[in-house]
C-alpha atoms as a PDB file:
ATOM      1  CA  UNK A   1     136.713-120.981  57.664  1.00  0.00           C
ATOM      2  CA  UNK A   2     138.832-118.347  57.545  1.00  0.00           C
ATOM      3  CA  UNK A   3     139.595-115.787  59.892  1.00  0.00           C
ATOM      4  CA  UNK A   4     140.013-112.063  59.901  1.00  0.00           C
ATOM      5  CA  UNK A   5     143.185-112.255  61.209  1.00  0.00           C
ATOM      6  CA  UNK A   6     144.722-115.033  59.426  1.00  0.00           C
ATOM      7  CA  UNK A   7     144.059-113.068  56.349  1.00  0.00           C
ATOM      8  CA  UNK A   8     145.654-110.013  57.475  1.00  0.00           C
ATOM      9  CA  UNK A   9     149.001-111.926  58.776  1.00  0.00           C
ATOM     10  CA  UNK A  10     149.082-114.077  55.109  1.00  0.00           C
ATOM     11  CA  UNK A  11     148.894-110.446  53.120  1.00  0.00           C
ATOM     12  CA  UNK A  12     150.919-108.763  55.149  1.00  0.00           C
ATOM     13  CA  UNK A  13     153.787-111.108  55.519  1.00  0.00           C
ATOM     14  CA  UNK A  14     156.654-109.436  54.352  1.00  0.00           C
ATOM     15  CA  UNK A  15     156.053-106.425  56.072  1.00  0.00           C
ATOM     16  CA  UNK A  16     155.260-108.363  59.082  1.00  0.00           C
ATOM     17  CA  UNK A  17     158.610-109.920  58.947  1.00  0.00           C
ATOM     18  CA  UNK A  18     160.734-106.794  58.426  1.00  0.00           C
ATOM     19  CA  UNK A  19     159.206-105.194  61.231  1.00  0.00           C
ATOM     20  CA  UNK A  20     160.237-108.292  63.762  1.00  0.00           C
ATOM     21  CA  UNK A  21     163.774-108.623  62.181  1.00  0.00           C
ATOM     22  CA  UNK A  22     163.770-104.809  62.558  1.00  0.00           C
ATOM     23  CA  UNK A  23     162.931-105.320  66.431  1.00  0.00           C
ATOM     24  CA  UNK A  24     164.994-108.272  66.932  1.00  0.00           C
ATOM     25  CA  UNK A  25     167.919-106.722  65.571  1.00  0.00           C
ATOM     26  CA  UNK A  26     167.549-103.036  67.193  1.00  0.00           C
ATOM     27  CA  UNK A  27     167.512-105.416  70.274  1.00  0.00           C
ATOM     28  CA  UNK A  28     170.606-107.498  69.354  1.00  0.00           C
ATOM     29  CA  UNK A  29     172.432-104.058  68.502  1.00  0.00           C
ATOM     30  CA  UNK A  30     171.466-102.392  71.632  1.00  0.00           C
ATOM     31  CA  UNK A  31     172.090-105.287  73.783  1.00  0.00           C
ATOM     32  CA  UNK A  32     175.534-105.639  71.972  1.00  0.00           C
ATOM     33  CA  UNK A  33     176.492-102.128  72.669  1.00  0.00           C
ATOM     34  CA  UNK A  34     175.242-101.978  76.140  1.00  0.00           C
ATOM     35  CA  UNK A  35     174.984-105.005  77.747  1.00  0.00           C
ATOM     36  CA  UNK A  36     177.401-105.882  80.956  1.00  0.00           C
ATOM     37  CA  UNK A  37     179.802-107.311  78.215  1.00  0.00           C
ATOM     38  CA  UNK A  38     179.022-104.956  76.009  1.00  0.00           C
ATOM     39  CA  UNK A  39     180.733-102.621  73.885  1.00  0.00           C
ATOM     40  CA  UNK A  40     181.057 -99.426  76.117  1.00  0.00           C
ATOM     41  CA  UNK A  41     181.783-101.619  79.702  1.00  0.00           C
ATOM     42  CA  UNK A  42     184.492-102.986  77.134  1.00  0.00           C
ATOM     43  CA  UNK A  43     185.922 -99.548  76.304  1.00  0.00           C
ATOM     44  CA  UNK A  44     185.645 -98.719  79.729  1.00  0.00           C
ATOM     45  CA  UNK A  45     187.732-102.050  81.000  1.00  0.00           C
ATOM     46  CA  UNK A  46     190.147-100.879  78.451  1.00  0.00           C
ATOM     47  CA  UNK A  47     191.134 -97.229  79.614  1.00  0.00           C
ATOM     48  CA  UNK A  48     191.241 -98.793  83.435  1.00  0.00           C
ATOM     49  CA  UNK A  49     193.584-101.266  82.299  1.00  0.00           C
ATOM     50  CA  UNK A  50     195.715 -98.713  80.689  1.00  0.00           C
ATOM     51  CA  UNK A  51     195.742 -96.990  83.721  1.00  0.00           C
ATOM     52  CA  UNK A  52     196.449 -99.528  85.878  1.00  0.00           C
ATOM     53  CA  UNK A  53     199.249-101.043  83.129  1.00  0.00           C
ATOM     54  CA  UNK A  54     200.895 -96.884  83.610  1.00  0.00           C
ATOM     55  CA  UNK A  55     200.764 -97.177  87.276  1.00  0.00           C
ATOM     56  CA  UNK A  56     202.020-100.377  87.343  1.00  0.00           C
ATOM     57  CA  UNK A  57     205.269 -98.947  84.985  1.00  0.00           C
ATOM     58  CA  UNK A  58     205.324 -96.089  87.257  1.00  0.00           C
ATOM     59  CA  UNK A  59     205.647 -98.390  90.564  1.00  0.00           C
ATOM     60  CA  UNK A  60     208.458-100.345  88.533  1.00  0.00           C
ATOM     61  CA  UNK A  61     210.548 -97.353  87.870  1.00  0.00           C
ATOM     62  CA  UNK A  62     209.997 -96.074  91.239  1.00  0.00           C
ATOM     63  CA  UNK A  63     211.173 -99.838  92.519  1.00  0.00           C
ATOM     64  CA  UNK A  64     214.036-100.101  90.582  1.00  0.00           C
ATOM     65  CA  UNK A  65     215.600 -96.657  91.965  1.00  0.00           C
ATOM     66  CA  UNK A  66     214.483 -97.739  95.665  1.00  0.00           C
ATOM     67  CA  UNK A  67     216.855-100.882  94.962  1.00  0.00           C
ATOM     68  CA  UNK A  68     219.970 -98.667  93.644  1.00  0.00           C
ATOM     69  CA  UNK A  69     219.290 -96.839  96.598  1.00  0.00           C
ATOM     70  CA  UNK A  70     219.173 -99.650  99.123  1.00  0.00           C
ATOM     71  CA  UNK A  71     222.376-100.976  97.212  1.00  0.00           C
ATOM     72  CA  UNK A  72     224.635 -98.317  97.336  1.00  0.00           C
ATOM     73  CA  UNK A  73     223.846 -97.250 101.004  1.00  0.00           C
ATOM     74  CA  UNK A  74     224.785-101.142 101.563  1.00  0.00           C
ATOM     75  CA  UNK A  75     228.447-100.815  99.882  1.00  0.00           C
ATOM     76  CA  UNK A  76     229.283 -97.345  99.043  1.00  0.00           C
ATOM     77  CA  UNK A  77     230.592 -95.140 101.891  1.00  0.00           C
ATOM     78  CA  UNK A  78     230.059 -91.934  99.907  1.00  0.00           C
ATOM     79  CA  UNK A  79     226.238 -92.333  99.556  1.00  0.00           C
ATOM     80  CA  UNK A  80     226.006 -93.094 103.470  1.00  0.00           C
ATOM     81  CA  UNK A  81     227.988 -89.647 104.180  1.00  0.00           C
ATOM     82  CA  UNK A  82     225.501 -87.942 101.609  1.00  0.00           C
ATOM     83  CA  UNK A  83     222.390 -89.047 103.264  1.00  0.00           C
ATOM     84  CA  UNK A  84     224.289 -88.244 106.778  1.00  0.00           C
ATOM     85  CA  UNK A  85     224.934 -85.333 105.534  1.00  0.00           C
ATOM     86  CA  UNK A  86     221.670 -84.887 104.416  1.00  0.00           C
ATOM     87  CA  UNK A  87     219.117 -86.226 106.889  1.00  0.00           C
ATOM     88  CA  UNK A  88     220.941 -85.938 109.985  1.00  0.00           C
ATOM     89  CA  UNK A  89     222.497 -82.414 109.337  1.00  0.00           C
ATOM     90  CA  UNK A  90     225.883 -84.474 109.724  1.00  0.00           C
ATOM     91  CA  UNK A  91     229.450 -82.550 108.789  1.00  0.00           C
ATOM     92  CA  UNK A  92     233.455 -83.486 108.400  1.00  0.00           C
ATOM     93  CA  UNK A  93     235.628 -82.379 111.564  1.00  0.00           C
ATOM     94  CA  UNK A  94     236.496 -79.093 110.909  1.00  0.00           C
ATOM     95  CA  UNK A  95     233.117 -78.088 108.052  1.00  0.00           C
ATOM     96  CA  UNK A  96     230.888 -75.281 109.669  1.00  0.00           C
ATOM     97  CA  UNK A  97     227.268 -75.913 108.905  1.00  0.00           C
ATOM     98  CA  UNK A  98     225.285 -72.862 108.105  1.00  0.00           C
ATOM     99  CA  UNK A  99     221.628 -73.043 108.612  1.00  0.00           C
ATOM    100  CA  UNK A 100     218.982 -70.249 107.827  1.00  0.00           C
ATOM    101  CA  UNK A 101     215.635 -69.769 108.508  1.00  0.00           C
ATOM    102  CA  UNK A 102     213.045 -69.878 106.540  1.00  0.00           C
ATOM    103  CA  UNK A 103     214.984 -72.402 104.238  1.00  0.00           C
ATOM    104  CA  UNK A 104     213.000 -75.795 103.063  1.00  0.00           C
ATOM    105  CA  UNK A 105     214.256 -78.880 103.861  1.00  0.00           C
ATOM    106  CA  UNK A 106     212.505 -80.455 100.910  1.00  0.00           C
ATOM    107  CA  UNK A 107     213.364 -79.810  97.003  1.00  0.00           C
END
């Protein structure tokens, strides 16, 4: 004996199975695109990496001159007088140091 249902399902089976690979793929797609390893947390990873890779360049750059820096004040007398001269408000014998107010320290 047949049933109502069982009918239905056996005349209706193609559109029956469109609609679930419909579903099953609106689900695959929208898992794909939003999921934790999904296709906007990857775009998202992406730009912070870029980021970080810039700051990381940045940091390099900024390293590299600190070393120079270090290096010359360890062997070259003239950039020891320049940051005497500088910093400490340091002058030659005989050099008259003019100071005004008002005037910034830092450039």
């Amino acid at each position: 004996m047949r049933t109502r249902g069982s009918s239905f399902i056996r005349r209706h089976k193609k559109i029956l199975l469109a609609v679930g690979t419909v579903i099953i793929s609106s689900y695959l797609l929208l898992s794909f695109i939003f999921s934790e390893l999904g296709v906007v947390k990857y775009i998202t990873m992406k730009r912070e990496y870029n980021r970080i890779q810039n700051d990381v360049s940045r940091l390099d750059t900024e390293n590299k001159k600190l070393m120079e820096e270090v290096d010359a004040l360890k062997t070259d007398p003239d950039s020891i007088e320049a940051l005497a001269r500088e910093n400490l408000g340091l002058a030659k014998e005989g050099e008259i140091i003019y100071k005004f107010q008002g005037e910034s320290k830092e450039k």
